[in-house]
C-alpha atoms as a PDB file:
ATOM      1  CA  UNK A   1     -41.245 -36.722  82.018  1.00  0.00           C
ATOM      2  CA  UNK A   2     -43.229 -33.201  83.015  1.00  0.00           C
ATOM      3  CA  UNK A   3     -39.421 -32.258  84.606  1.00  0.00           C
ATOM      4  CA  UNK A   4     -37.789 -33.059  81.212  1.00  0.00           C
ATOM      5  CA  UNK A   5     -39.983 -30.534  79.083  1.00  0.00           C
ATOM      6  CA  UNK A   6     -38.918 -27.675  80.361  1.00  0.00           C
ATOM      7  CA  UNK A   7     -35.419 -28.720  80.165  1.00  0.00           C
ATOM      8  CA  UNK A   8     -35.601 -29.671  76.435  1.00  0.00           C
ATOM      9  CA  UNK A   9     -37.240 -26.824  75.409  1.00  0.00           C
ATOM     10  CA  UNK A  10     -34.780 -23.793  77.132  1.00  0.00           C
ATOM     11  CA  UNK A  11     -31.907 -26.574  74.950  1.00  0.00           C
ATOM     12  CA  UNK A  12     -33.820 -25.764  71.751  1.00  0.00           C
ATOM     13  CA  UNK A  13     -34.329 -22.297  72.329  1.00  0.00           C
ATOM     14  CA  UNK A  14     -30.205 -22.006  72.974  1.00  0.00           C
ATOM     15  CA  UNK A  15     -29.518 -23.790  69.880  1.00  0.00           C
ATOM     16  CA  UNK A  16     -31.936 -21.857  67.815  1.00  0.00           C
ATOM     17  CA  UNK A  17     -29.837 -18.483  69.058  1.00  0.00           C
ATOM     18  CA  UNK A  18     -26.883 -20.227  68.382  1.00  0.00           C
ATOM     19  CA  UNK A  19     -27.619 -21.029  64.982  1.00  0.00           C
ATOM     20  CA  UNK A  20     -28.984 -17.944  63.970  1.00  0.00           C
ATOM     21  CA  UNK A  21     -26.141 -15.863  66.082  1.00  0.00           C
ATOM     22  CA  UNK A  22     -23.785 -18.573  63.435  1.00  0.00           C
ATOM     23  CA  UNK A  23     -25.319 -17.066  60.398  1.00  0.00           C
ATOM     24  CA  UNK A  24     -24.904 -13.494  60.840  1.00  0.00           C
ATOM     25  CA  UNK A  25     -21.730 -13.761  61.713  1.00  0.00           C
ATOM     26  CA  UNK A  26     -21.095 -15.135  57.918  1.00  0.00           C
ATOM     27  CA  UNK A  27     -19.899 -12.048  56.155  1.00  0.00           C
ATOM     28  CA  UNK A  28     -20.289 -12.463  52.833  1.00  0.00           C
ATOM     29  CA  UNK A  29     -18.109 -10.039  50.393  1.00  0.00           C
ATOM     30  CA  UNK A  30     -19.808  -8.435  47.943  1.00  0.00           C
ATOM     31  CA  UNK A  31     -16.839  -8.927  45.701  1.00  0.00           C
ATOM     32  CA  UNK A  32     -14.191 -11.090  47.075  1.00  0.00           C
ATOM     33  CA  UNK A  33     -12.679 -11.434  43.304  1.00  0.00           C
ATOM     34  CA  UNK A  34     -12.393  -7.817  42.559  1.00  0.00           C
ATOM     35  CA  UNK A  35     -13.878  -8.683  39.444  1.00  0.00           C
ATOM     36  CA  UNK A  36     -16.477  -5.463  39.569  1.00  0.00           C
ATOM     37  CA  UNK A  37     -12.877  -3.149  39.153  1.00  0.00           C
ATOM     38  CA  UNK A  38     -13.862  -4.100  35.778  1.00  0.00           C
ATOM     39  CA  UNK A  39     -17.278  -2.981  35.109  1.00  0.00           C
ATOM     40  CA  UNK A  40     -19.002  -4.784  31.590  1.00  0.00           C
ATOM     41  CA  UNK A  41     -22.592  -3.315  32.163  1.00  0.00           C
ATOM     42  CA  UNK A  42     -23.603  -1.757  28.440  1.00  0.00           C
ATOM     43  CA  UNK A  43     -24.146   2.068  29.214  1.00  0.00           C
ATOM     44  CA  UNK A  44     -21.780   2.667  31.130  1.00  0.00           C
ATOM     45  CA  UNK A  45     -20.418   5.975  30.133  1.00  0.00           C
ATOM     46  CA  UNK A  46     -17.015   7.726  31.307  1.00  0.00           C
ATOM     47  CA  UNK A  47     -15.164  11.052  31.097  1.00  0.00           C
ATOM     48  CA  UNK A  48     -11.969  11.375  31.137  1.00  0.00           C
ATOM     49  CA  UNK A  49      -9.479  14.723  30.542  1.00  0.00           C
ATOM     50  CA  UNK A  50      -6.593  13.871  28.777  1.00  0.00           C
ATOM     51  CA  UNK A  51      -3.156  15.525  28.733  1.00  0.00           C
ATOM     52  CA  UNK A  52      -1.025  14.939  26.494  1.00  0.00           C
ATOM     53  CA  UNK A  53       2.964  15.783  25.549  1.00  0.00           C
ATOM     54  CA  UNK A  54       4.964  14.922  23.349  1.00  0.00           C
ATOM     55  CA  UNK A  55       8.725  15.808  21.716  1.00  0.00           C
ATOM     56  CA  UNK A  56       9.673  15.559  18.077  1.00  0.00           C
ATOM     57  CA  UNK A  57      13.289  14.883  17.580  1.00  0.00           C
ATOM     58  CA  UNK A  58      12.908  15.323  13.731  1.00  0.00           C
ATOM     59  CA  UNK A  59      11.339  19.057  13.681  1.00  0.00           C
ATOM     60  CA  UNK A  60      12.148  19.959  17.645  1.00  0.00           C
ATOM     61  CA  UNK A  61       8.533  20.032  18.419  1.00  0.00           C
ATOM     62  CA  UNK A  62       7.507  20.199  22.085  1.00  0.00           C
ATOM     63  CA  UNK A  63       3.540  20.648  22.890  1.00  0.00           C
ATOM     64  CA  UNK A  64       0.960  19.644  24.915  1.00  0.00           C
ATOM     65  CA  UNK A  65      -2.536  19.286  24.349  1.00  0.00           C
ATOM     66  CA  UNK A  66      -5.287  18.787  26.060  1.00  0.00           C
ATOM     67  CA  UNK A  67      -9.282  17.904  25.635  1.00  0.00           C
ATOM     68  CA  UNK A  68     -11.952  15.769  26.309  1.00  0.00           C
ATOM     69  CA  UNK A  69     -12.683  11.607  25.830  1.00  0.00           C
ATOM     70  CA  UNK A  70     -16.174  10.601  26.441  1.00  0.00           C
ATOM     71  CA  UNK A  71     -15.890   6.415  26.284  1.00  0.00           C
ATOM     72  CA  UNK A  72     -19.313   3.981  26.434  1.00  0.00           C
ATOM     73  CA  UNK A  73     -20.024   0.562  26.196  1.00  0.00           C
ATOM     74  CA  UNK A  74     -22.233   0.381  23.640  1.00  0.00           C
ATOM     75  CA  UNK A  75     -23.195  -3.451  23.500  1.00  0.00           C
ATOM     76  CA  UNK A  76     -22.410  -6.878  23.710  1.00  0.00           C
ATOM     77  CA  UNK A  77     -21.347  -9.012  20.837  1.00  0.00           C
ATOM     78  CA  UNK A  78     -19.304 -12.806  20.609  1.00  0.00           C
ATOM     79  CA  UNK A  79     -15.928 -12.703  19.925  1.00  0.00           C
ATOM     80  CA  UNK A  80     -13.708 -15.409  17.928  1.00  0.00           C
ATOM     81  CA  UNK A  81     -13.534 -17.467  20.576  1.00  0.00           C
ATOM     82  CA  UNK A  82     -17.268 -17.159  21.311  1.00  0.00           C
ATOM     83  CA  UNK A  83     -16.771 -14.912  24.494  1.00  0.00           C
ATOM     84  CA  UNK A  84     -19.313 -12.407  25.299  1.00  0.00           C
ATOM     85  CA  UNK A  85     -17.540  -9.148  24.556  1.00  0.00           C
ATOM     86  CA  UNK A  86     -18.454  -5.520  25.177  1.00  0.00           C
ATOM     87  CA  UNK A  87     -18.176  -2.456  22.523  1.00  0.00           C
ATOM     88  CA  UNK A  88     -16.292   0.517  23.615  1.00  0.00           C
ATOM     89  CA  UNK A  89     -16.707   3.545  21.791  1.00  0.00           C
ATOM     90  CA  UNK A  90     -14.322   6.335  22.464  1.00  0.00           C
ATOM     91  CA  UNK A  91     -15.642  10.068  21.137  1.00  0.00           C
ATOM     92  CA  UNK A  92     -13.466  13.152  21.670  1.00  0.00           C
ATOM     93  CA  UNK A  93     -14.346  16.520  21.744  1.00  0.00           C
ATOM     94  CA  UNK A  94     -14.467  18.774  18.719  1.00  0.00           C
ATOM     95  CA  UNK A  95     -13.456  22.427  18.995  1.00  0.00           C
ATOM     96  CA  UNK A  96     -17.336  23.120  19.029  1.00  0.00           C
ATOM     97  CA  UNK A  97     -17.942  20.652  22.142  1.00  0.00           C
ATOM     98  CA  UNK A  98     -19.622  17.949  19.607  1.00  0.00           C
ATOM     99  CA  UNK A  99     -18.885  14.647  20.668  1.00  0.00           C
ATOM    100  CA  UNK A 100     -16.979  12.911  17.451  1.00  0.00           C
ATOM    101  CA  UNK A 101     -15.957   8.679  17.268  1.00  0.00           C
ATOM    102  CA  UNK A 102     -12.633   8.696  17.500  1.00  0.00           C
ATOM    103  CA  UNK A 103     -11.980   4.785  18.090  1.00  0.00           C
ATOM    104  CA  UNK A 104     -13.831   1.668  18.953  1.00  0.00           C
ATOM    105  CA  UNK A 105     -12.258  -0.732  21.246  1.00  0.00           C
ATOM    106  CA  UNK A 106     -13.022  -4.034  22.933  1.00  0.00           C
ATOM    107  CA  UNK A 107     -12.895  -5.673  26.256  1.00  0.00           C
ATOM    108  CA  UNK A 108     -13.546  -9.110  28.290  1.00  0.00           C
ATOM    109  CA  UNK A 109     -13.782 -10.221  31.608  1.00  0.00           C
ATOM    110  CA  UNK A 110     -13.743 -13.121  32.893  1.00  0.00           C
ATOM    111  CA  UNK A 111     -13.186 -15.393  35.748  1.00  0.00           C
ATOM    112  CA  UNK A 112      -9.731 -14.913  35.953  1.00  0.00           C
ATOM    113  CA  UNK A 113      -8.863 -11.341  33.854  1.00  0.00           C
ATOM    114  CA  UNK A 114      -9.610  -8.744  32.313  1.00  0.00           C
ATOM    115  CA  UNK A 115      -8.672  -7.929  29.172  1.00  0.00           C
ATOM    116  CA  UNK A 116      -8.843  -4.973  26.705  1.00  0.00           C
ATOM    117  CA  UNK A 117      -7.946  -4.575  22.789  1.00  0.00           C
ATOM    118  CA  UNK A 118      -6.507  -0.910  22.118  1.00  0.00           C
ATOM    119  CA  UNK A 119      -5.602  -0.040  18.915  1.00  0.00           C
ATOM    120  CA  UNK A 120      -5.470  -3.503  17.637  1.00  0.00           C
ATOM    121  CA  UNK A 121      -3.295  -4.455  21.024  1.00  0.00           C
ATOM    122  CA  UNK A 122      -4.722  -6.940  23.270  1.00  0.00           C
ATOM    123  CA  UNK A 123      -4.073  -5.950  27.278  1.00  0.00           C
ATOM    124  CA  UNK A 124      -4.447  -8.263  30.013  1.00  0.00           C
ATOM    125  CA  UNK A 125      -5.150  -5.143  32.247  1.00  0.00           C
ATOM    126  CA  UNK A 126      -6.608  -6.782  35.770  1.00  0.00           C
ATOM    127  CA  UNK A 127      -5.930 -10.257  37.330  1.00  0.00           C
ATOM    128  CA  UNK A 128      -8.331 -11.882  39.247  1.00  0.00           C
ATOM    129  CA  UNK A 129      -8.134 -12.124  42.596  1.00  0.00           C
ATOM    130  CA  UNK A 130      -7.209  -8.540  42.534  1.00  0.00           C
ATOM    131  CA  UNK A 131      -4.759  -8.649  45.224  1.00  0.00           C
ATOM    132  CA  UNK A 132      -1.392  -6.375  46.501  1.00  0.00           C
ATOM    133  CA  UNK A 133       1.765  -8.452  44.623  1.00  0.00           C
ATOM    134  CA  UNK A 134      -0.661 -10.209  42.169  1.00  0.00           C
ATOM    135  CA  UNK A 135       1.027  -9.934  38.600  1.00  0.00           C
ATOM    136  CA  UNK A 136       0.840 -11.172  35.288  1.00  0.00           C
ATOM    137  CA  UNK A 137       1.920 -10.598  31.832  1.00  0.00           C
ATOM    138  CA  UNK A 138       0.100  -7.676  30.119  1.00  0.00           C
ATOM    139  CA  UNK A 139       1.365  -8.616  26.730  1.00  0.00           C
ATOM    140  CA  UNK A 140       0.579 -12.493  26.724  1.00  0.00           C
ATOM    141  CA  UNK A 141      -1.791 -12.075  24.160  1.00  0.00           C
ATOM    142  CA  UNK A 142      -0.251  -9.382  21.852  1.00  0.00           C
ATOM    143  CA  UNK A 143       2.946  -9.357  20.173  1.00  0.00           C
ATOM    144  CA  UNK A 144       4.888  -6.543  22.041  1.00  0.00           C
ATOM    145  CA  UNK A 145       7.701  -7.714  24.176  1.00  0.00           C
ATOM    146  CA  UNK A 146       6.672  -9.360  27.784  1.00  0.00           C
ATOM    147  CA  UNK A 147       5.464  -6.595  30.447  1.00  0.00           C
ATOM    148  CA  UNK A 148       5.265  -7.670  34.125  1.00  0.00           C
ATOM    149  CA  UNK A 149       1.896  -5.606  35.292  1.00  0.00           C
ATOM    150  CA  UNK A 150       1.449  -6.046  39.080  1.00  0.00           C
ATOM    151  CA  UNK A 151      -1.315  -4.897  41.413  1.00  0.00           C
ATOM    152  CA  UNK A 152       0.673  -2.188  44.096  1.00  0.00           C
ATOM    153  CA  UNK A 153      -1.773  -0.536  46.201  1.00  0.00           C
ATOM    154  CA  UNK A 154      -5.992  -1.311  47.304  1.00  0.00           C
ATOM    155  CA  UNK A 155      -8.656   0.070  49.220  1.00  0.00           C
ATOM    156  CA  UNK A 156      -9.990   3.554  49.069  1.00  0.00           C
ATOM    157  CA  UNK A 157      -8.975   6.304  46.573  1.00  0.00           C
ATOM    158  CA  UNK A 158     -10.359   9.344  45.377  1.00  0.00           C
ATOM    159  CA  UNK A 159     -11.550   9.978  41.347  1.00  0.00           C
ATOM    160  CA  UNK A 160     -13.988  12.471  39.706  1.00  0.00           C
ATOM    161  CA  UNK A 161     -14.369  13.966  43.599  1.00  0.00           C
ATOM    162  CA  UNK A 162     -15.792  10.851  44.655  1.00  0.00           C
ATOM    163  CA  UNK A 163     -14.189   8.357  47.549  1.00  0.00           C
ATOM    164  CA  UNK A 164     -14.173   4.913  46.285  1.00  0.00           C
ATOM    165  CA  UNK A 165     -13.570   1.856  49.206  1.00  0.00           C
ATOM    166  CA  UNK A 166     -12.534  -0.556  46.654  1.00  0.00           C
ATOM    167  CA  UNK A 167      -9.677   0.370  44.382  1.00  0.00           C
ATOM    168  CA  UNK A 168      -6.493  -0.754  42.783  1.00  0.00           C
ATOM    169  CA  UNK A 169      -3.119   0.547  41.346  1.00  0.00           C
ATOM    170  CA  UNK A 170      -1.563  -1.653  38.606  1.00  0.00           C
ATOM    171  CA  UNK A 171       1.939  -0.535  37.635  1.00  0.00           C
ATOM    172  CA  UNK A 172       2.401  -1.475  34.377  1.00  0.00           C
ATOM    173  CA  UNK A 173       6.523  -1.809  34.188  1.00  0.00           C
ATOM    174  CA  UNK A 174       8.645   1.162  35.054  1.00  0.00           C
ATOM    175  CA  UNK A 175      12.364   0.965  33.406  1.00  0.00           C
ATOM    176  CA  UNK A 176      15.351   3.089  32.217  1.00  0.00           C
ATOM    177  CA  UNK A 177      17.404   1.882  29.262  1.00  0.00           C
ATOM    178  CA  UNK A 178      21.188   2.404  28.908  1.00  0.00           C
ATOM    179  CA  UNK A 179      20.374   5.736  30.933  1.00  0.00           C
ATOM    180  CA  UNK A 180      18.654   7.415  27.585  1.00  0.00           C
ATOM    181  CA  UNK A 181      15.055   5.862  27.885  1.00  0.00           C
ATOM    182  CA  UNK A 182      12.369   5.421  30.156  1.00  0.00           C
ATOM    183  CA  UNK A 183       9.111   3.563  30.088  1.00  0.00           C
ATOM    184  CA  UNK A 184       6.409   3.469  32.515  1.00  0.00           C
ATOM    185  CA  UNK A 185       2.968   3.120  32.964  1.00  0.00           C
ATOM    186  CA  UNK A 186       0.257   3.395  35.849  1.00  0.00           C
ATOM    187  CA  UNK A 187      -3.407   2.630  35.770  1.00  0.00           C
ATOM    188  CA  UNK A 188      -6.246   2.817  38.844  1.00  0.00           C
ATOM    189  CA  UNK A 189      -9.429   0.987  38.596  1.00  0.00           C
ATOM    190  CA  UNK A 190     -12.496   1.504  40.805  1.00  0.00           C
ATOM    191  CA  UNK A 191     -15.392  -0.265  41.797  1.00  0.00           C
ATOM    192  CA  UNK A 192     -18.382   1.686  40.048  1.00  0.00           C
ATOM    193  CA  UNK A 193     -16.570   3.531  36.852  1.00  0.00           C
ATOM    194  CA  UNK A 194     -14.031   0.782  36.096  1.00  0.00           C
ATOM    195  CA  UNK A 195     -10.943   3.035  35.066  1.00  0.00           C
ATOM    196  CA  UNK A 196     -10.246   6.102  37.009  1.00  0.00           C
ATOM    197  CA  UNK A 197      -6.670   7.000  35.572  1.00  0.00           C
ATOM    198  CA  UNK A 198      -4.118   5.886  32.973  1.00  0.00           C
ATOM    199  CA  UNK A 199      -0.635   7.509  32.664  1.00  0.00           C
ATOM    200  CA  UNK A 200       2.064   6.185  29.734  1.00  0.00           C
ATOM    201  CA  UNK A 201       5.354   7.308  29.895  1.00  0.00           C
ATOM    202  CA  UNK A 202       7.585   6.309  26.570  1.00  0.00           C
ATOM    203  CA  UNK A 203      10.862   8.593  26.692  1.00  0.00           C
ATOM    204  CA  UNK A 204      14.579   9.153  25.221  1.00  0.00           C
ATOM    205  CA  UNK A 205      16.646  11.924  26.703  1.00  0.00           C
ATOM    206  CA  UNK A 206      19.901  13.119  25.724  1.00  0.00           C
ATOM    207  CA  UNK A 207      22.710  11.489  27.793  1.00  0.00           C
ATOM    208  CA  UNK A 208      22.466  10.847  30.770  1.00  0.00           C
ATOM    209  CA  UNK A 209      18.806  11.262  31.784  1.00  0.00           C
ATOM    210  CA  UNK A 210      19.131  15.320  31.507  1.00  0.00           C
ATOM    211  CA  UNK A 211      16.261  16.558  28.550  1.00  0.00           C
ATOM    212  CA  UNK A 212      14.142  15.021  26.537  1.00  0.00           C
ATOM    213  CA  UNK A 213      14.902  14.398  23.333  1.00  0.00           C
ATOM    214  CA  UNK A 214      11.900  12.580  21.866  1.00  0.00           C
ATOM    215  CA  UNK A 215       8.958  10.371  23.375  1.00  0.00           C
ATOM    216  CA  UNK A 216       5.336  11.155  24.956  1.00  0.00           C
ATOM    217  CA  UNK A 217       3.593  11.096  28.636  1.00  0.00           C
ATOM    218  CA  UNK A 218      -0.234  10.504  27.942  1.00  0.00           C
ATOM    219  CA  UNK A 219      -2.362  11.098  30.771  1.00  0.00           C
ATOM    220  CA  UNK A 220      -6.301  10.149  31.300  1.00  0.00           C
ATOM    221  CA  UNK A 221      -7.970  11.328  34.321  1.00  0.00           C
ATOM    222  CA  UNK A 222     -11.631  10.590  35.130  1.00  0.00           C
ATOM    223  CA  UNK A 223     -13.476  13.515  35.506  1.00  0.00           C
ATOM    224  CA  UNK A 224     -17.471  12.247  35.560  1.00  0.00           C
ATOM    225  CA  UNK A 225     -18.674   8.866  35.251  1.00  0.00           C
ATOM    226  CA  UNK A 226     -22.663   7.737  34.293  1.00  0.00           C
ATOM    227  CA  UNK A 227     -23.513   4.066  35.474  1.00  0.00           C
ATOM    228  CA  UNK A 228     -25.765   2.389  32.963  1.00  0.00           C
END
């Protein structure tokens, strides 16, 4: 019986390293879902520079402009359907560099999307997992035609001269009409600030695809982010 104790005990000790050799090699992802591309945390505050052109068939107009949108979420409130759902106010900056409202927005997230109500339009903007080839319908819950958004590119990226290891690039439907119109739109996400750049692309040209003749490209690039 003396023999057998030394034997038993160098068995436990081995299956003690084992076991604890098993748990640390358990990596567990901080966010397998990609669900923190979507950030909900009130105080969050972003900055974004926005470009924007545009062409007016009726008076000829072509001109760009260009200033500053500072966007928070403000709070937490319960939508119709009882969701928890964060305020987004979006200021812009006055001639004087006072920060004016210019819009409140919405936005949810949930297990399985993200969504976000512009101007009265509600966006399925991320689905979850967020995943190369994933895609959905942006527009299921609005009442614009159907709009095939799908996830294109992850990992790192660069916004606001910061590197970011958890990304992603959601092309929002890029098309030419009858050779006289294109639509397109592009928008990155980052772990940390949530949105890191938006372009929209709505144009006509005069036949076939040679200058514009009326339409916009809107362009928001984060330039500074505060976490709450």
């Amino acid at each position: 019986m003396r023999n057998l104790l030394p034997a038993i005990s160098i068995a436990l000790v081995l299956l003690l390293f084992v076991s604890c050799s098993s748990e640390k090699d358990e990596v567990t992802l901080p966010d397998p879902e990609g669900t923190l591309l979507f950030p909900i945390d009130t105080g969050l505050t972003r900055v974004y520079a926005v470009d924007s052109i545009y062409w007016d068939d009726f008076t000829g107009i072509n001109d760009t402009v260009s200033y500053l949108i500072r966007e928070k979420i403000a709070g937490t409130f319960s939508d119709l359907e009882g969701r928890p759902t964060q305020r987004i106010e979006r200021f812009r900056e006055s001639p004087t560099g006072d920060w004016i409202i210019d819009r409140v927005w919405s936005a949810n997230r949930t297990t399985m999307r993200a969504e976000r109500t512009e101007n009265n339009f509600r966006y399925i903007k991320l689905a979850f997992p967020a995943r190369v080839g994933v895609s959905w319908n942006g527009n299921a819950f609005n009442t614009l035609p159907a709009e095939t958004y799908r996830i294109t590119q992850t990992g790192s990226d660069t916004a606001a001269g910061m590197t970011f290891s958890t990304t992603a690039t959601v092309l929002q439907g890029d098309s030419v009409g009858n050779r006289i119109t294109r639509q397109y739109g592009l928008e990155k996400y980052a772990q940390g600030p949530g949105l890191t750049y938006r372009r929209n692309v709505s144009l006509t040209y005069n036949f076939p695809l040679t200058t514009v003749r009326s339409g916009y490209i809107y362009t928001e690039t984060l330039i500074d982010y505060e976490p709450r």
